[in-house]
Structure formats: C-alpha cells, structure tokens
PDB file of N, CA and C in Angstrom:
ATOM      1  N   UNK A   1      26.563  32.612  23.431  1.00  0.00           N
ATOM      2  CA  UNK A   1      26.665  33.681  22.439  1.00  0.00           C
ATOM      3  C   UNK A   1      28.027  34.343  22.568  1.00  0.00           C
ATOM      4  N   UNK A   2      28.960  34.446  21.401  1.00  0.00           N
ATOM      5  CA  UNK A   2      29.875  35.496  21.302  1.00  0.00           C
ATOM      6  C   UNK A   2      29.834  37.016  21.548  1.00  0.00           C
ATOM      7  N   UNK A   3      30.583  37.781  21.661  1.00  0.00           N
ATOM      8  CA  UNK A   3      30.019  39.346  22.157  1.00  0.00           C
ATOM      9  C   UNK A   3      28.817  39.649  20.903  1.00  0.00           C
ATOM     10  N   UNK A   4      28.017  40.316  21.488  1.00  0.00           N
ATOM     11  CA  UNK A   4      26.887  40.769  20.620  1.00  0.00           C
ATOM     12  C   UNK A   4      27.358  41.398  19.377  1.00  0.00           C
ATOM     13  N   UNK A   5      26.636  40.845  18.628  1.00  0.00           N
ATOM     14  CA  UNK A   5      26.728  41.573  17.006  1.00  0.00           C
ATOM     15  C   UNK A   5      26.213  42.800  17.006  1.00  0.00           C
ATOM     16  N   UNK A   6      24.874  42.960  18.042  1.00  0.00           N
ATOM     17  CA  UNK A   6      24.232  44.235  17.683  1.00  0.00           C
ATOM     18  C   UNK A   6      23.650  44.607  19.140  1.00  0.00           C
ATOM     19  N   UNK A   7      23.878  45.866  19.245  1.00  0.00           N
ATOM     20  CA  UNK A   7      23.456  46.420  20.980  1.00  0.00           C
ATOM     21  C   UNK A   7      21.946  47.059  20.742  1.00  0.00           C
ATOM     22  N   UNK A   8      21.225  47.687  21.909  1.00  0.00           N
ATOM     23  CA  UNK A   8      19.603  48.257  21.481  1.00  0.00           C
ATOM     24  C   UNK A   8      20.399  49.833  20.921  1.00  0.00           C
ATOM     25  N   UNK A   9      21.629  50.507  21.241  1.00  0.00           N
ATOM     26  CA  UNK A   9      21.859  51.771  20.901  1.00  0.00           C
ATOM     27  C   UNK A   9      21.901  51.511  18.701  1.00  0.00           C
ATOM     28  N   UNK A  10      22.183  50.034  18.656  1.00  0.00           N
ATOM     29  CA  UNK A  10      22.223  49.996  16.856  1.00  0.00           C
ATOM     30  C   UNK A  10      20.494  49.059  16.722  1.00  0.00           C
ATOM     31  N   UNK A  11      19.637  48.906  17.330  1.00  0.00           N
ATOM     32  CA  UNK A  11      18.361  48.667  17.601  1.00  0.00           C
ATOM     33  C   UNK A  11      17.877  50.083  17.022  1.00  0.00           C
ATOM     34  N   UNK A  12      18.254  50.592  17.900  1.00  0.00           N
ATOM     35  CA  UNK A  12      17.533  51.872  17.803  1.00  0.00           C
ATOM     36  C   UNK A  12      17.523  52.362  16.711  1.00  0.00           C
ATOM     37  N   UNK A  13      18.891  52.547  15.789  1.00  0.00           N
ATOM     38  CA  UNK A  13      18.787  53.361  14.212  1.00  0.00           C
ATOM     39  C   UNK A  13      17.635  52.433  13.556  1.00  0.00           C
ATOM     40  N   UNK A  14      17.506  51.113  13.597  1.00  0.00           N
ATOM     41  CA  UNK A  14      16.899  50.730  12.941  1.00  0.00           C
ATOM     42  C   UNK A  14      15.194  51.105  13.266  1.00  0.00           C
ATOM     43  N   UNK A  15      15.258  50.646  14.193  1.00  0.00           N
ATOM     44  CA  UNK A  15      13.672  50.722  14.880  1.00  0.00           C
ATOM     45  C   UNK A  15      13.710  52.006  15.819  1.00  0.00           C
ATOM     46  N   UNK A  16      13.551  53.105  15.510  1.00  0.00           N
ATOM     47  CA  UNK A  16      13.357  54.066  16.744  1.00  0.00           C
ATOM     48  C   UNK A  16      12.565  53.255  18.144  1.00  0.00           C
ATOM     49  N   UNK A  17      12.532  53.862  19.279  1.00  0.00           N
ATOM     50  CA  UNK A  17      11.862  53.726  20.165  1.00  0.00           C
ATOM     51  C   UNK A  17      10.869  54.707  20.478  1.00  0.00           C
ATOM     52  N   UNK A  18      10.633  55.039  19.421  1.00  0.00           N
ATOM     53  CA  UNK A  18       8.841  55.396  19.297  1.00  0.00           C
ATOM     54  C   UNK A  18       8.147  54.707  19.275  1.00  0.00           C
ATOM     55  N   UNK A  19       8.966  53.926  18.323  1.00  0.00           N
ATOM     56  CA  UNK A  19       7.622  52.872  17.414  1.00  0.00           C
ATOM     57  C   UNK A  19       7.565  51.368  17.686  1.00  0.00           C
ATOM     58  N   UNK A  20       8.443  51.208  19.221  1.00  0.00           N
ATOM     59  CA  UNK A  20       8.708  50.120  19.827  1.00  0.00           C
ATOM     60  C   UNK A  20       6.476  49.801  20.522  1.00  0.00           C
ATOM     61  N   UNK A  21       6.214  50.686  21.053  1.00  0.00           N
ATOM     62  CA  UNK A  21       4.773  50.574  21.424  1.00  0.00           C
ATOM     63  C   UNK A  21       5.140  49.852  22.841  1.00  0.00           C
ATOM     64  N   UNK A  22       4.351  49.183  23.436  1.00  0.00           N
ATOM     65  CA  UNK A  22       4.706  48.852  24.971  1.00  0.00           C
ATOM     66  C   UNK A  22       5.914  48.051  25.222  1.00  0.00           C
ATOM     67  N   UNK A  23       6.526  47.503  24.356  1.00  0.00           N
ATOM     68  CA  UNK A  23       7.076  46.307  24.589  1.00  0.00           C
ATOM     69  C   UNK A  23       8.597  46.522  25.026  1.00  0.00           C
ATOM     70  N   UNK A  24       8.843  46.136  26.953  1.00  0.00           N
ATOM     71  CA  UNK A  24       9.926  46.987  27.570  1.00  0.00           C
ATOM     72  C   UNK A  24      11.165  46.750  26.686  1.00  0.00           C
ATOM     73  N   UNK A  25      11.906  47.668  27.502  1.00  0.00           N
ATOM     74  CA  UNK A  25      13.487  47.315  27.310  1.00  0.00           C
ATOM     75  C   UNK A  25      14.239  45.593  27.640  1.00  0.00           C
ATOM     76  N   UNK A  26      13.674  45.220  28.715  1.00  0.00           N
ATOM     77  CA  UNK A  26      14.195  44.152  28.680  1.00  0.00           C
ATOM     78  C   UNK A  26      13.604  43.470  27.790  1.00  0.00           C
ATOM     79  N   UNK A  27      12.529  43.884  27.662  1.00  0.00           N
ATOM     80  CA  UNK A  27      11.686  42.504  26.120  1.00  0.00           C
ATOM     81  C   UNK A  27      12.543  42.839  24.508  1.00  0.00           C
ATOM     82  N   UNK A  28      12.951  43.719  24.743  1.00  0.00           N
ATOM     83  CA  UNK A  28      13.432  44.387  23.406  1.00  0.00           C
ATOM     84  C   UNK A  28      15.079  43.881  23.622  1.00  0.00           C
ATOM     85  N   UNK A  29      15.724  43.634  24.793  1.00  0.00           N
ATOM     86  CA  UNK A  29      16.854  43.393  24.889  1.00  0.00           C
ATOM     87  C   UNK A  29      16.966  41.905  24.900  1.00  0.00           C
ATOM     88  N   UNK A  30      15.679  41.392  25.179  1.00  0.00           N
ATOM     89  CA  UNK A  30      15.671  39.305  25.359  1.00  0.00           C
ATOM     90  C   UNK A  30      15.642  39.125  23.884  1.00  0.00           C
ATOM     91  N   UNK A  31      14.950  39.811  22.915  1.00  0.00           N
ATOM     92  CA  UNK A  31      14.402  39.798  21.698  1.00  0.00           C
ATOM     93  C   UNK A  31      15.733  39.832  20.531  1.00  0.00           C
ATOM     94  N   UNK A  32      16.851  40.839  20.746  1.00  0.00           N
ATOM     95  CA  UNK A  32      17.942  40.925  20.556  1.00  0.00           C
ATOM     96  C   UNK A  32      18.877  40.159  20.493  1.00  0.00           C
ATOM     97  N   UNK A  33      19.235  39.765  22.063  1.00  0.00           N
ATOM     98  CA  UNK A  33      20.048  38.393  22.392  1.00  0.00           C
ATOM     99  C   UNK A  33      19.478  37.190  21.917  1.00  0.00           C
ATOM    100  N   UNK A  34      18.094  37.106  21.841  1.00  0.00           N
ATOM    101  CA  UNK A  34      17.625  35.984  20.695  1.00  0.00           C
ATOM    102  C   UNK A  34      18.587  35.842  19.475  1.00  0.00           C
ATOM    103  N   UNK A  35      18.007  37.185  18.994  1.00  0.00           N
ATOM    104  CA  UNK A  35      18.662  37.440  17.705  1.00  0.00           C
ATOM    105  C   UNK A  35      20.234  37.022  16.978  1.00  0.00           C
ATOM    106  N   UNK A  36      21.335  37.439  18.044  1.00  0.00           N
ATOM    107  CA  UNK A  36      22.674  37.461  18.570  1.00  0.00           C
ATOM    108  C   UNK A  36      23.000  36.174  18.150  1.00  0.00           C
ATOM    109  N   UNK A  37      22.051  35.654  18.722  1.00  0.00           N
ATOM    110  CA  UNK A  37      22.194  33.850  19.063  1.00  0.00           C
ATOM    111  C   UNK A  37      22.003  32.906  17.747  1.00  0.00           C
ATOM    112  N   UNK A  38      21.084  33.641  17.236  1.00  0.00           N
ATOM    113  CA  UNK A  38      20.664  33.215  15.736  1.00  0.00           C
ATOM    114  C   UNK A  38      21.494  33.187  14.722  1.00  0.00           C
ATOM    115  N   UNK A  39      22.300  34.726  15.209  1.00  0.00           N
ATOM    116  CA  UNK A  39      23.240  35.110  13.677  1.00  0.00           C
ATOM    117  C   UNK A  39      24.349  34.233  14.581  1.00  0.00           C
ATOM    118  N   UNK A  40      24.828  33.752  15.432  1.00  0.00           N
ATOM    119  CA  UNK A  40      25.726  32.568  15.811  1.00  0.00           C
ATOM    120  C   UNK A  40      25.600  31.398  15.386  1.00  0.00           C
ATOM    121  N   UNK A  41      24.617  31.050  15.198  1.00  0.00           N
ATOM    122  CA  UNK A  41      23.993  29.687  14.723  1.00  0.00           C
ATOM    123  C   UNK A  41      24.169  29.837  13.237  1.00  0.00           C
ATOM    124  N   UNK A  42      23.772  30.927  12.219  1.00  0.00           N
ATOM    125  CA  UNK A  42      24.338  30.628  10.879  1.00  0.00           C
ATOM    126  C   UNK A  42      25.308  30.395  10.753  1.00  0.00           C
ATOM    127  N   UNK A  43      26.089  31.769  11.515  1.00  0.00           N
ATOM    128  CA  UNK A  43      27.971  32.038  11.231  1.00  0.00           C
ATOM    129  C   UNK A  43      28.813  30.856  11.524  1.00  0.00           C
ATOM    130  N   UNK A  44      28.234  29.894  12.508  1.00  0.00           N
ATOM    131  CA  UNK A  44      28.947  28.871  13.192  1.00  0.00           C
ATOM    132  C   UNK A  44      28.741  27.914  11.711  1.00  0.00           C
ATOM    133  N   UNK A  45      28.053  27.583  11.384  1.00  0.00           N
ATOM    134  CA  UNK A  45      27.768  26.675   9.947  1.00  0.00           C
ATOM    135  C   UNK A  45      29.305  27.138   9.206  1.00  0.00           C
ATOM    136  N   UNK A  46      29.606  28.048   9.023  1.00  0.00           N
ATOM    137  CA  UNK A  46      31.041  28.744   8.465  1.00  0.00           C
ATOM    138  C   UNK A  46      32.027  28.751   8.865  1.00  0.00           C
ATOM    139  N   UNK A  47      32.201  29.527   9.438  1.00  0.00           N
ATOM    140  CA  UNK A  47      33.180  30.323  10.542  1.00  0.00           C
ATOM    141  C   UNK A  47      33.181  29.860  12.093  1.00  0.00           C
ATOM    142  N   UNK A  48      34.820  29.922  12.582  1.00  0.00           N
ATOM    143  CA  UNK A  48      35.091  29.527  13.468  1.00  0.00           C
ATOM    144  C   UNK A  48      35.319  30.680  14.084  1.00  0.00           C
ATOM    145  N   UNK A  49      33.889  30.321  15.451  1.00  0.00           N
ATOM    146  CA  UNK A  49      33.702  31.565  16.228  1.00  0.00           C
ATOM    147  C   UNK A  49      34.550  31.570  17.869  1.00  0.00           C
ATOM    148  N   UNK A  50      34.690  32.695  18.290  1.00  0.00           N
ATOM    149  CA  UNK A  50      33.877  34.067  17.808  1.00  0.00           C
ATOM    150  C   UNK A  50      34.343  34.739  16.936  1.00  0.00           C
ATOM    151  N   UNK A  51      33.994  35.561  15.973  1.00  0.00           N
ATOM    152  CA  UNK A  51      34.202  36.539  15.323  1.00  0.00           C
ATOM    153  C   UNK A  51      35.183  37.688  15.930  1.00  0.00           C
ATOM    154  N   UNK A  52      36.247  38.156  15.258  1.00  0.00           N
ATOM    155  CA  UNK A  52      36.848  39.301  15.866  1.00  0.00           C
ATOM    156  C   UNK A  52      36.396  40.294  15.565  1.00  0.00           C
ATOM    157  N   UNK A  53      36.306  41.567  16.459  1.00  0.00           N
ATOM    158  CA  UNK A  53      35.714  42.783  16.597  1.00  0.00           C
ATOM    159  C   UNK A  53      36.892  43.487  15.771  1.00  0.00           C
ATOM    160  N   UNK A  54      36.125  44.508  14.871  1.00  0.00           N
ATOM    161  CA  UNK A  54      35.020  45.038  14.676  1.00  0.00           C
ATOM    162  C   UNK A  54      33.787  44.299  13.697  1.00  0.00           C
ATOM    163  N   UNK A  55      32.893  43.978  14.076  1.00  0.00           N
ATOM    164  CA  UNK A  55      31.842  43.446  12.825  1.00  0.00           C
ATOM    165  C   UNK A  55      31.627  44.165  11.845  1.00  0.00           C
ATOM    166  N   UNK A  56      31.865  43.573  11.059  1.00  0.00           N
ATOM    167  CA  UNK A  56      30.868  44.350   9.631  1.00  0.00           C
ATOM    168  C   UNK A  56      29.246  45.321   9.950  1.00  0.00           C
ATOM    169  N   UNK A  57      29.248  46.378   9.530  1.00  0.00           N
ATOM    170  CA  UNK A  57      28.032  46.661   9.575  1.00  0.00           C
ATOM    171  C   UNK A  57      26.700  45.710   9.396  1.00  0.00           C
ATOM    172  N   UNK A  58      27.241  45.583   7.782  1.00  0.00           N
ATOM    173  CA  UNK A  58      26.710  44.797   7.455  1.00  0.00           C
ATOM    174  C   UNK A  58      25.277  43.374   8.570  1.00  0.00           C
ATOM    175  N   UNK A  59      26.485  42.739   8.909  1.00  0.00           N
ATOM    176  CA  UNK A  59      25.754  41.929  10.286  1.00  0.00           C
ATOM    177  C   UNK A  59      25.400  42.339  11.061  1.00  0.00           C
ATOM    178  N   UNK A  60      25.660  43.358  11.820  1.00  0.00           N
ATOM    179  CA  UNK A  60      24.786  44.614  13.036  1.00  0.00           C
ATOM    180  C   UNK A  60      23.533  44.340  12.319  1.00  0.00           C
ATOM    181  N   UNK A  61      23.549  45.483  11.168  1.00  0.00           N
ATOM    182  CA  UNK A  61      22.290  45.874  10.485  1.00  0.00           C
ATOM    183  C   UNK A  61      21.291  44.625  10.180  1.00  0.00           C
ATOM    184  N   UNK A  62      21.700  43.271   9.797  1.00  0.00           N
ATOM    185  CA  UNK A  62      20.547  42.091   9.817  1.00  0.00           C
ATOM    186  C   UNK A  62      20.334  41.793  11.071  1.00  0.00           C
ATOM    187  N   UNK A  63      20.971  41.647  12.020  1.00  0.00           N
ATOM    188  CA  UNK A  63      20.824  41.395  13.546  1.00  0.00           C
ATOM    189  C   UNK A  63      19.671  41.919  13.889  1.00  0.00           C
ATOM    190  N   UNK A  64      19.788  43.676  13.339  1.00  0.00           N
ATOM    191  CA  UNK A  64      18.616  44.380  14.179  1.00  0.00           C
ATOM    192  C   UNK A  64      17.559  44.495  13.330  1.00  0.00           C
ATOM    193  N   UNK A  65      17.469  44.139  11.936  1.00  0.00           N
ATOM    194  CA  UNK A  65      16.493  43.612  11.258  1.00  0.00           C
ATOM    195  C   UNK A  65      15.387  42.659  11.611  1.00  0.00           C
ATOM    196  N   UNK A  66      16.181  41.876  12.351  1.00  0.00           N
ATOM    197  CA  UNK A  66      15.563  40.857  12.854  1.00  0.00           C
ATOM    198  C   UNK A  66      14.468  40.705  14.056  1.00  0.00           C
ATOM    199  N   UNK A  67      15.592  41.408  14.763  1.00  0.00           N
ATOM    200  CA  UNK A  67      15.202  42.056  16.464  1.00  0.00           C
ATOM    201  C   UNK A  67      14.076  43.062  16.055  1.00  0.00           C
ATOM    202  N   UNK A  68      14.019  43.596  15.043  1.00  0.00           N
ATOM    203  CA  UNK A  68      12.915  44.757  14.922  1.00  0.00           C
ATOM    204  C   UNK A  68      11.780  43.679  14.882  1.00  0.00           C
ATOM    205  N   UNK A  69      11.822  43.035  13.448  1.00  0.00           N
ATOM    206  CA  UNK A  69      10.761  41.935  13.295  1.00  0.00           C
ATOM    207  C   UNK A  69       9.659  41.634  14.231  1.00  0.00           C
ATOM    208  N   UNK A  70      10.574  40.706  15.173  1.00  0.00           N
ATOM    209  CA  UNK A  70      10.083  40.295  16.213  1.00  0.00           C
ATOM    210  C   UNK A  70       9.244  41.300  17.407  1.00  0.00           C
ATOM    211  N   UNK A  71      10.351  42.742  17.281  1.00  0.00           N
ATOM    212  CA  UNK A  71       9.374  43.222  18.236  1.00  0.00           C
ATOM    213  C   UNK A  71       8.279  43.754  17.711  1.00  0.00           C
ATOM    214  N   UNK A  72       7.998  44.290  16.172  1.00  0.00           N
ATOM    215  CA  UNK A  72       6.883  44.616  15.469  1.00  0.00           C
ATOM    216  C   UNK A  72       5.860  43.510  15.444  1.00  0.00           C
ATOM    217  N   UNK A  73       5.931  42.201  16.377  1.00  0.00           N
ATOM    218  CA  UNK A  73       4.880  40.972  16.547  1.00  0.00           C
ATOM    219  C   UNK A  73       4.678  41.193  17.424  1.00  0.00           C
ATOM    220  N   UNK A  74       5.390  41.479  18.434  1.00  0.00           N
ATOM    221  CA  UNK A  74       5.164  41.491  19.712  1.00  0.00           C
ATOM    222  C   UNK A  74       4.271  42.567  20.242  1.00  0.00           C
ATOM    223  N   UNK A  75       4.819  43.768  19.281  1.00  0.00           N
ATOM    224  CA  UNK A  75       3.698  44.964  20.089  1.00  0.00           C
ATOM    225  C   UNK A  75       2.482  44.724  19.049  1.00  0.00           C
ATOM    226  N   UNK A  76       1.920  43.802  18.330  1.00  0.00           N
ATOM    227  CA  UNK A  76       1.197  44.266  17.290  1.00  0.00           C
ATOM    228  C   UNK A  76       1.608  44.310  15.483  1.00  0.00           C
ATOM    229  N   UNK A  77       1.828  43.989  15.002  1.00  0.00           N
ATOM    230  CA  UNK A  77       2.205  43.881  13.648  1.00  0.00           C
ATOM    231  C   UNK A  77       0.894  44.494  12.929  1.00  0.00           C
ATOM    232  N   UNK A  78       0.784  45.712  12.021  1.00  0.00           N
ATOM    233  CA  UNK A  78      -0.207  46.163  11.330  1.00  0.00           C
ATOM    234  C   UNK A  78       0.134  46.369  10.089  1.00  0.00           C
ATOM    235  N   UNK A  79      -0.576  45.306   9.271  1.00  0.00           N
ATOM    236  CA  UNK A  79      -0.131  45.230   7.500  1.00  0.00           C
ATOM    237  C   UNK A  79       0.213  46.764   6.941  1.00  0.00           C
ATOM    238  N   UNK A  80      -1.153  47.058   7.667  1.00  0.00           N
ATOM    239  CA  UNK A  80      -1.921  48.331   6.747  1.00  0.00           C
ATOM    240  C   UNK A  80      -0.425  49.349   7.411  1.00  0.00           C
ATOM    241  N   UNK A  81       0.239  49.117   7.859  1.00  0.00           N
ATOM    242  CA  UNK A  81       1.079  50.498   8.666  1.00  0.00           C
ATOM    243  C   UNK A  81       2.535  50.333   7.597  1.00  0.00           C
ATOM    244  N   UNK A  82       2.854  51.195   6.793  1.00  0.00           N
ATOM    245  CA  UNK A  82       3.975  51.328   6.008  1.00  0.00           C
ATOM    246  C   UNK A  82       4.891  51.355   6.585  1.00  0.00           C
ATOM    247  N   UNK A  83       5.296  51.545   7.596  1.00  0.00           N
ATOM    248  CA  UNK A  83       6.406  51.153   8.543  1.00  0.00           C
ATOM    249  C   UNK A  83       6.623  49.871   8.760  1.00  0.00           C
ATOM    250  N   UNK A  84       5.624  48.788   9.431  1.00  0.00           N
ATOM    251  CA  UNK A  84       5.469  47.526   9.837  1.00  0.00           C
ATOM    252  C   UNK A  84       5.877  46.948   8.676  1.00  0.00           C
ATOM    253  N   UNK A  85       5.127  47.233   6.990  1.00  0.00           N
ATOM    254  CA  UNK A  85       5.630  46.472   6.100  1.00  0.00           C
ATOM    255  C   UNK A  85       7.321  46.537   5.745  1.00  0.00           C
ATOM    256  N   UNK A  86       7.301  48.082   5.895  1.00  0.00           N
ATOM    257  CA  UNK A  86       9.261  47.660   5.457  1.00  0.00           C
ATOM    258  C   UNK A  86      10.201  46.802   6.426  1.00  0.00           C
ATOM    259  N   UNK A  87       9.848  47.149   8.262  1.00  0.00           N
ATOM    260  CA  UNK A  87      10.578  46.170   8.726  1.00  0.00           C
ATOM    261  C   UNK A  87       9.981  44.892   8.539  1.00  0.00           C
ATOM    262  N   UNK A  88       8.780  44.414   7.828  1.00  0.00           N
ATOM    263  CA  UNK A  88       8.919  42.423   7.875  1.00  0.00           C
ATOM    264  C   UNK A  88       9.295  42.591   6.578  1.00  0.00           C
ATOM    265  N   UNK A  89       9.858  43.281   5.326  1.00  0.00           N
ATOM    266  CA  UNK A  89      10.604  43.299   4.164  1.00  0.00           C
ATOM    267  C   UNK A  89      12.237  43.161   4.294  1.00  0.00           C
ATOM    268  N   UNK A  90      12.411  44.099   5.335  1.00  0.00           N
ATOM    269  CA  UNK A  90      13.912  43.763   5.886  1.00  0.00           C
ATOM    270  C   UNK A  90      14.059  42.831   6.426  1.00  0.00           C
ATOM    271  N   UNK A  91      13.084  42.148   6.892  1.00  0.00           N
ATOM    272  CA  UNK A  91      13.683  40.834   8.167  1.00  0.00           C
ATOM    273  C   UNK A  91      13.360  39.963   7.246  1.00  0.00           C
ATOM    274  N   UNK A  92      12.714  39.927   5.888  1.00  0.00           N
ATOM    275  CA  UNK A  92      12.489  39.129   4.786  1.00  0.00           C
ATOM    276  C   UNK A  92      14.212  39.384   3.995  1.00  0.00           C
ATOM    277  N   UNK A  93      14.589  40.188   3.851  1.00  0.00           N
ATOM    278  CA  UNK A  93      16.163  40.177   3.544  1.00  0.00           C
ATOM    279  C   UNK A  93      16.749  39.930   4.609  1.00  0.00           C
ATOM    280  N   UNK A  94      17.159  39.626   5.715  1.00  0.00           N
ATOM    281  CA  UNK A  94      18.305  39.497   6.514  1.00  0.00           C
ATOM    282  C   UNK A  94      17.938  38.028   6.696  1.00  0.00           C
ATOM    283  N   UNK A  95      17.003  37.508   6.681  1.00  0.00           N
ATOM    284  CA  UNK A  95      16.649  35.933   6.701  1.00  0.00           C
ATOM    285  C   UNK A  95      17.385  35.572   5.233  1.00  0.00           C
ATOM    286  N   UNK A  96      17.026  36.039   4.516  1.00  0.00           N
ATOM    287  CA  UNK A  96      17.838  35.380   3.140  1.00  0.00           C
ATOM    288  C   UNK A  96      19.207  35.846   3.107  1.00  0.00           C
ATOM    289  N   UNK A  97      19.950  36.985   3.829  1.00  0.00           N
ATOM    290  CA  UNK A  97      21.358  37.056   3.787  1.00  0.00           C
ATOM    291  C   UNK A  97      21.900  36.290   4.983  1.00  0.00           C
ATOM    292  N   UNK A  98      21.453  35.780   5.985  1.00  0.00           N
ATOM    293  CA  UNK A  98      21.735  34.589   6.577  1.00  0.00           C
ATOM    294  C   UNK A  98      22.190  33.678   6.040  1.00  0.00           C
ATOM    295  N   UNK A  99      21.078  33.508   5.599  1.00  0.00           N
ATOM    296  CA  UNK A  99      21.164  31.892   4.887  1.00  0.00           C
ATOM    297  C   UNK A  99      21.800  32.031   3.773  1.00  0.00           C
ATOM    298  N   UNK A 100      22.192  32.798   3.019  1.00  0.00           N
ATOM    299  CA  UNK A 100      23.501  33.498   1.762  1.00  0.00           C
ATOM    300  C   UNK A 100      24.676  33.119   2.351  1.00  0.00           C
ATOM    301  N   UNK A 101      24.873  33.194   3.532  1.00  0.00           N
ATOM    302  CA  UNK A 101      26.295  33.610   4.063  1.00  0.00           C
ATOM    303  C   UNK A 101      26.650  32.235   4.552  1.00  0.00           C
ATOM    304  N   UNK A 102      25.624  31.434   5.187  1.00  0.00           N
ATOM    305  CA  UNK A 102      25.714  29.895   6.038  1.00  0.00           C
ATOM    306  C   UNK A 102      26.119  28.880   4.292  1.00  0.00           C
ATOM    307  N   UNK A 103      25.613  29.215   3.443  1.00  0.00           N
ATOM    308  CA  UNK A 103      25.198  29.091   2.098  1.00  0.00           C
ATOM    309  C   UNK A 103      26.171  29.041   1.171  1.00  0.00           C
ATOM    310  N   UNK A 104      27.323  30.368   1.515  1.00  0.00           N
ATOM    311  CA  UNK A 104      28.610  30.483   0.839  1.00  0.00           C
ATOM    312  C   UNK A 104      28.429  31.550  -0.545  1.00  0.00           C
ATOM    313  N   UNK A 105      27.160  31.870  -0.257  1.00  0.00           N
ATOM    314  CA  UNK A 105      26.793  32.716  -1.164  1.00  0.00           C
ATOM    315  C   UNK A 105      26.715  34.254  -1.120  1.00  0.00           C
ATOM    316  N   UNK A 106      26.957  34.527   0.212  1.00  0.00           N
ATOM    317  CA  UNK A 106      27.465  36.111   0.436  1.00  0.00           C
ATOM    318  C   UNK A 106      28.863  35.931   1.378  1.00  0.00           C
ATOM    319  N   UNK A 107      29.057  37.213   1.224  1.00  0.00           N
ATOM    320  CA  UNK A 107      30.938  36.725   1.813  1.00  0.00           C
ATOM    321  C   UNK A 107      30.951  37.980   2.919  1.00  0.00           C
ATOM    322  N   UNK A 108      30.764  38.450   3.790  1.00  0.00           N
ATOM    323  CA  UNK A 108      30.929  39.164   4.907  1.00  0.00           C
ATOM    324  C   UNK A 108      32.080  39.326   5.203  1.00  0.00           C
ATOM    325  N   UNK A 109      32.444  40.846   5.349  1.00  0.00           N
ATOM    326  CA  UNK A 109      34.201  41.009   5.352  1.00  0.00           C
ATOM    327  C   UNK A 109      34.090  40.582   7.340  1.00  0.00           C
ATOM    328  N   UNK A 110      34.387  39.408   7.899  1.00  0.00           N
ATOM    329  CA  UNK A 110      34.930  39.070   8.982  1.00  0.00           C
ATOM    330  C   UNK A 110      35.868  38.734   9.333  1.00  0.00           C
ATOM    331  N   UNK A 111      36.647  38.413  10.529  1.00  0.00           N
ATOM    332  CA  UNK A 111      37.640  37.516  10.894  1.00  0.00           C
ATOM    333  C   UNK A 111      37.457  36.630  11.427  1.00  0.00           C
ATOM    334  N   UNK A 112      37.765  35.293  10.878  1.00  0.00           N
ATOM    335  CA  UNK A 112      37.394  33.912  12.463  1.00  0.00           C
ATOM    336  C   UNK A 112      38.357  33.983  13.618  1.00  0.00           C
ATOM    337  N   UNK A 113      37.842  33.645  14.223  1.00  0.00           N
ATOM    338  CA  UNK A 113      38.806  33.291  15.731  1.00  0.00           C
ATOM    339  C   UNK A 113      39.885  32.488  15.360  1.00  0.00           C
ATOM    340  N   UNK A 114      41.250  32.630  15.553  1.00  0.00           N
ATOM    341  CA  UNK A 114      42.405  32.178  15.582  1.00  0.00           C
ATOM    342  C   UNK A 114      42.569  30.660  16.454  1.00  0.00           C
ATOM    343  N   UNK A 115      42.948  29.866  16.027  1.00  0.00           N
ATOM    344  CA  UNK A 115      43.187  28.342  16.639  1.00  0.00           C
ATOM    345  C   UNK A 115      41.985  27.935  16.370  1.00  0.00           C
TER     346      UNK A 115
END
C-alpha cells in the first residue's frame, strides 16, 4: 500500500465512534488498511502509483465510505437503522466512483508518481 488515503481521525468524520458498537480500534484500523489497499488496486488500473500528497478529498471521503461499510457488518448491520442505510448508500456510491475512475469515467484531481 502507498501512504494511506484515509487515517481513522478522517474515519471518524464519516462514521463517528459512537456508532462504531464493539468493534476495536485495531479492527477498525485492519478494516481501513483493507480499504487503502482497495482504492490502490483501482487507482493502479490508471495511475502510476503512488499518488502524490495531498489527496483529493474526494478519495479520503470514498476510502472511509467504505471502511464505514464494512465496519457497519461487522458490528451488526440494521436495515431498519437510518444511519446503517445511508452508510451502505455511500459505500453503494464510492463502489461506483471507483470503478468511474479505474473506468476513465471520473477524473480525480491527482498526481502520479514521477518516472
């Protein structure tokens, strides 16, 4: 993995840690670096990584879309909970702006790595 797209301090805007429910820090931080790894695996389809810092928001914000996802399975996923539905709605958009971007169909203001 290239330096992280998204840390648990930009986790957090997305998903408070209220509403994380048992599931530790390190599970929430393995869950992440999953994540990290993922948005490497599109970007690499494109772009010649690593990416230069600063990232686009933009990619933070699907990163931890994602990472929320997953941990809203992990502690429990509840249809009925209006919270649970907007983050698997967001991780239902950041899966399709992935694949937009691997796609050539969204354009992310980045830089590729030089050489």
């Amino acid at each position: 993995m290239t330096a992280p797209y998204a840390t648990l301090d930009d986790l957090y805007v997305v998903m408070p840690l209220a509403i994380m429910g048992s599931v530790t820090t390190g599970r929430q931080q393995a869950m992440l670096d999953a994540r990290n790894d993922f948005a490497d695996d599109k970007l690499r389809a494109r772009y010649l990584l690593p990416l230069e810092t600063p990232y686009p928001p933009s990619l933070t914000q699907h990163v931890c879309q994602l990472a929320a996802w997953d941990i809203a399975r992990a502690r429990g996923y509840n249809p009925a909970s209006g919270a649970d539905v907007v983050i698997r709605e967001q991780a239902d958009l950041a899966f399709k702006w992935f694949d937009d971007v691997e796609r050539q169909r969204a354009h992310p203001n980045v830089i590729e790595a030089s050489g």
